[in-house]
C-alpha atoms as a PDB file:
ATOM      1  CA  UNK A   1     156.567  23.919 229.951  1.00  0.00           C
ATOM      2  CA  UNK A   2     155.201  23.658 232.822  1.00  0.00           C
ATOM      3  CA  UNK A   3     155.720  24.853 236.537  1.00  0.00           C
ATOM      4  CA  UNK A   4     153.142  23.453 238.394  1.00  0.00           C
ATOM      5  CA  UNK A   5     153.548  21.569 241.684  1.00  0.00           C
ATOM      6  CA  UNK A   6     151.884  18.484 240.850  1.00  0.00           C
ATOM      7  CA  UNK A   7     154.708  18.426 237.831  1.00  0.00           C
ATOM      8  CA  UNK A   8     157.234  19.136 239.646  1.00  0.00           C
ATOM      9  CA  UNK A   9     157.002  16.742 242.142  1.00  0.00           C
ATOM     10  CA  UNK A  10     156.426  13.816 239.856  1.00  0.00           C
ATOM     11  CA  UNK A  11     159.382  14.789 237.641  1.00  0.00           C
ATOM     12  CA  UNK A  12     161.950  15.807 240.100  1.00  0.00           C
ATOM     13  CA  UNK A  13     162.715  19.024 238.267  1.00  0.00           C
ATOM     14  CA  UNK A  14     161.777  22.644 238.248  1.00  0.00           C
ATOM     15  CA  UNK A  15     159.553  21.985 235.406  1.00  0.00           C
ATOM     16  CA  UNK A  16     158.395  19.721 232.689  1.00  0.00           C
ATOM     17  CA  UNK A  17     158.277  19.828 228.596  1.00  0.00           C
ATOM     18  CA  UNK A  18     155.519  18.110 227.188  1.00  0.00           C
ATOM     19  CA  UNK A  19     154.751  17.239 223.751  1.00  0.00           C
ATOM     20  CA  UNK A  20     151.211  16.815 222.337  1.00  0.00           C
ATOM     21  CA  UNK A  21     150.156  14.020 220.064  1.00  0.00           C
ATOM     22  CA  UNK A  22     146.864  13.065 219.480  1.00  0.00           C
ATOM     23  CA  UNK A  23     146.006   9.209 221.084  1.00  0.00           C
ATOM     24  CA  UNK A  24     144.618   7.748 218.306  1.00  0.00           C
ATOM     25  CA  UNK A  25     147.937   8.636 216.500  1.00  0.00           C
ATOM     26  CA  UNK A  26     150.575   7.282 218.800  1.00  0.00           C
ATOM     27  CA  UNK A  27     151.899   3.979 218.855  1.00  0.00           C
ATOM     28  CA  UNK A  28     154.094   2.352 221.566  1.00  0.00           C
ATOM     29  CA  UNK A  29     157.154   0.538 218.822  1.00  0.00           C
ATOM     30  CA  UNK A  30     159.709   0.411 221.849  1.00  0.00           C
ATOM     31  CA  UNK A  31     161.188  -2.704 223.606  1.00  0.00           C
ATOM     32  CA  UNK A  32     159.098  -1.875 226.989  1.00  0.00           C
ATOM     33  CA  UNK A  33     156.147  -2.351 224.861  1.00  0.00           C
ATOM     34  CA  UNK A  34     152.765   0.259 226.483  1.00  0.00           C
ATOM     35  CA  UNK A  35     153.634   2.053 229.771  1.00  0.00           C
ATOM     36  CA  UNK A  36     152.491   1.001 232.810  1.00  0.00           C
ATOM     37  CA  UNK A  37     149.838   3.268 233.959  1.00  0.00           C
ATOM     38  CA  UNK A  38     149.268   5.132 237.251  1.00  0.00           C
ATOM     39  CA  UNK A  39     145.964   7.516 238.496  1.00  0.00           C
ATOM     40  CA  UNK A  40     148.049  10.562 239.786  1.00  0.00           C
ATOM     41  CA  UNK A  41     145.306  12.778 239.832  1.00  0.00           C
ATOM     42  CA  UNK A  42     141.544  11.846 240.292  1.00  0.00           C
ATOM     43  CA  UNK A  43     141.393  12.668 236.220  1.00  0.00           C
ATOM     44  CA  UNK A  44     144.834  12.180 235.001  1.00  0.00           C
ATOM     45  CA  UNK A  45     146.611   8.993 234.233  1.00  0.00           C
ATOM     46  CA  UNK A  46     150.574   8.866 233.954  1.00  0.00           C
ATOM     47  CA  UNK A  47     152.476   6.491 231.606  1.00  0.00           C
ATOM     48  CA  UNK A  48     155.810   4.729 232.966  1.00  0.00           C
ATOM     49  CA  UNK A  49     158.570   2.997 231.544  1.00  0.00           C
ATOM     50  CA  UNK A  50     157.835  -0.761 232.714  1.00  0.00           C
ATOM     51  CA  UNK A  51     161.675  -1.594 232.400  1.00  0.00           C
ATOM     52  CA  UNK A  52     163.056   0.988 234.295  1.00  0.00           C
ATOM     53  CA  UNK A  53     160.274   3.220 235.417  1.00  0.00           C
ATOM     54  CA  UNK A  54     160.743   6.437 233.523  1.00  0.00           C
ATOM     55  CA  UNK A  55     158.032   9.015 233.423  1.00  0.00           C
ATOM     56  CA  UNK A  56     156.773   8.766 229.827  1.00  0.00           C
ATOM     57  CA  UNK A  57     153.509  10.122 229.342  1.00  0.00           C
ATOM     58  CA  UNK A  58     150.472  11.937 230.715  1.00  0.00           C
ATOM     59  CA  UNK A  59     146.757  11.352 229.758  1.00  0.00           C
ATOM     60  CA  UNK A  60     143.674  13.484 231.015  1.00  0.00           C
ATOM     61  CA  UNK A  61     140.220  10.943 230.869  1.00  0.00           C
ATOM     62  CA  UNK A  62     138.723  13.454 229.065  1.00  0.00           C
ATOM     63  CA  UNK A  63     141.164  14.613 226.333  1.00  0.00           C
ATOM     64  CA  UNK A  64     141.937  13.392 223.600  1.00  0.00           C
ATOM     65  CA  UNK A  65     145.668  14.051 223.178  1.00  0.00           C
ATOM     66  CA  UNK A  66     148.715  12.135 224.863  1.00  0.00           C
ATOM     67  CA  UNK A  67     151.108  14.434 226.664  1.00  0.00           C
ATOM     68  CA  UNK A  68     154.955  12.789 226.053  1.00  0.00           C
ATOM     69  CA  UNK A  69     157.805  14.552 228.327  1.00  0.00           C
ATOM     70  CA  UNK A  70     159.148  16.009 225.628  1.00  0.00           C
ATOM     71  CA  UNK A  71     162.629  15.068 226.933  1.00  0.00           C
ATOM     72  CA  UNK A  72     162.265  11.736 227.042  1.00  0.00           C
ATOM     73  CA  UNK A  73     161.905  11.632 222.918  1.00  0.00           C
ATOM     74  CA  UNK A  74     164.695  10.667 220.578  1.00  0.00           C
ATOM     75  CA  UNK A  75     163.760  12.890 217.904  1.00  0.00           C
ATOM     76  CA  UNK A  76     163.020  16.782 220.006  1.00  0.00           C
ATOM     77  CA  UNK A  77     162.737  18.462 216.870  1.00  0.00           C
ATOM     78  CA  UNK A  78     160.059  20.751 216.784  1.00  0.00           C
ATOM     79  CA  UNK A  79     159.452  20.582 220.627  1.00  0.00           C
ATOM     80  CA  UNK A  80     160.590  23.689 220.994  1.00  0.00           C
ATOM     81  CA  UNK A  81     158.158  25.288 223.783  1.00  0.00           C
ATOM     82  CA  UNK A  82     155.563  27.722 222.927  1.00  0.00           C
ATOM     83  CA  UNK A  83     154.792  28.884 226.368  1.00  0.00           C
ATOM     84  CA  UNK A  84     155.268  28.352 230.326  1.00  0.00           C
ATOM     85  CA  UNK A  85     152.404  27.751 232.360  1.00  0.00           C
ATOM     86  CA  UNK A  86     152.406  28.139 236.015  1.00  0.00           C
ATOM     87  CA  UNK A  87     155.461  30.103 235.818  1.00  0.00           C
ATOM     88  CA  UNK A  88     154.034  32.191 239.790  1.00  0.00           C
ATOM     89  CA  UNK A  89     154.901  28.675 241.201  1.00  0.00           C
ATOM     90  CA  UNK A  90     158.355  27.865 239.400  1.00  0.00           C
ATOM     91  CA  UNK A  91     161.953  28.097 241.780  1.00  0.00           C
ATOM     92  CA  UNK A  92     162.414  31.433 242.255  1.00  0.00           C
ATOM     93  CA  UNK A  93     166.336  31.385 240.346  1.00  0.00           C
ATOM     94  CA  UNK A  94     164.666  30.242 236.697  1.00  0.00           C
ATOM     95  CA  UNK A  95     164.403  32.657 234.155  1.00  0.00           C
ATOM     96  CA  UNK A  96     161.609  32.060 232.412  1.00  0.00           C
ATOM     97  CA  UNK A  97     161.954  34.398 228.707  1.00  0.00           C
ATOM     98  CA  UNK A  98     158.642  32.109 227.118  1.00  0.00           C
ATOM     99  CA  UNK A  99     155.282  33.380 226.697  1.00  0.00           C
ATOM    100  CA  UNK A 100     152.307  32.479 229.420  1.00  0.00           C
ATOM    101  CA  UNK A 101     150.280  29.476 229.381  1.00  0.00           C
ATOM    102  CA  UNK A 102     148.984  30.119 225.508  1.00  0.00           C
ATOM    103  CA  UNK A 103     145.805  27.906 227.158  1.00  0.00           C
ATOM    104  CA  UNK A 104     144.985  30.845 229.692  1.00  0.00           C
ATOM    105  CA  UNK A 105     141.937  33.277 229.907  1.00  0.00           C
ATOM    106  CA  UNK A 106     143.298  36.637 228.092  1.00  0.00           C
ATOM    107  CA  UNK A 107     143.514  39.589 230.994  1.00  0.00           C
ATOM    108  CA  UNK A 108     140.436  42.163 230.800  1.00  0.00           C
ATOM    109  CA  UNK A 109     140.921  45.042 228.943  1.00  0.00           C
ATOM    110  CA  UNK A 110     141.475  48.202 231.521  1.00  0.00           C
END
């Protein structure tokens, strides 16, 4: 999950699920065909529905993996999330009971 502000302006919501697949391993079988593609951020591309303009996907130039709103799947088994990163920025009434950003430095030891 994630809290940030960029995320939650794009989706609407107090926070987004995404899903990780590598890009080299997915492959668009829907009706829509590909997304159409937008530069949100200066290195980040988002993937839209080009029938009715859902937010699909997320891609960093520099990764390799595909980020999926994990809502947006048919099949959410196994998207259970692992972790909740920018939770300082998320609505104030959201109880967030998931572990930090699993991505994120480790504290120093005191």
């Amino acid at each position: 999950m994630c809290s940030c502000r960029h995320e939650t302006r794009i989706s609407g919501g107090p926070g987004v699920l995404w899903v990780g697949f590598r890009k080299d391993g997915l492959t668009w079988v829907g009706s829509g065909g590909e997304p159409t593609w937008y530069a949100t951020w200066p290195t980040l591309r988002r993937g839209f529905c080009p029938r009715c303009g859902t937010h699909l996907v997320s891609i960093a130039d520099d990764s390799n993996m595909i980020m999926v709103t994990g809502f947006s799947l048919d099949d959410r088994g196994g998207t259970d999330p692992v972790g909740h990163s920018f939770r300082d920025e998320a609505v104030p009434w959201m109880t967030i009971t998931l572990a930090s950003d699993p991505l994120a430095p480790e504290p120093a030891a005191p």
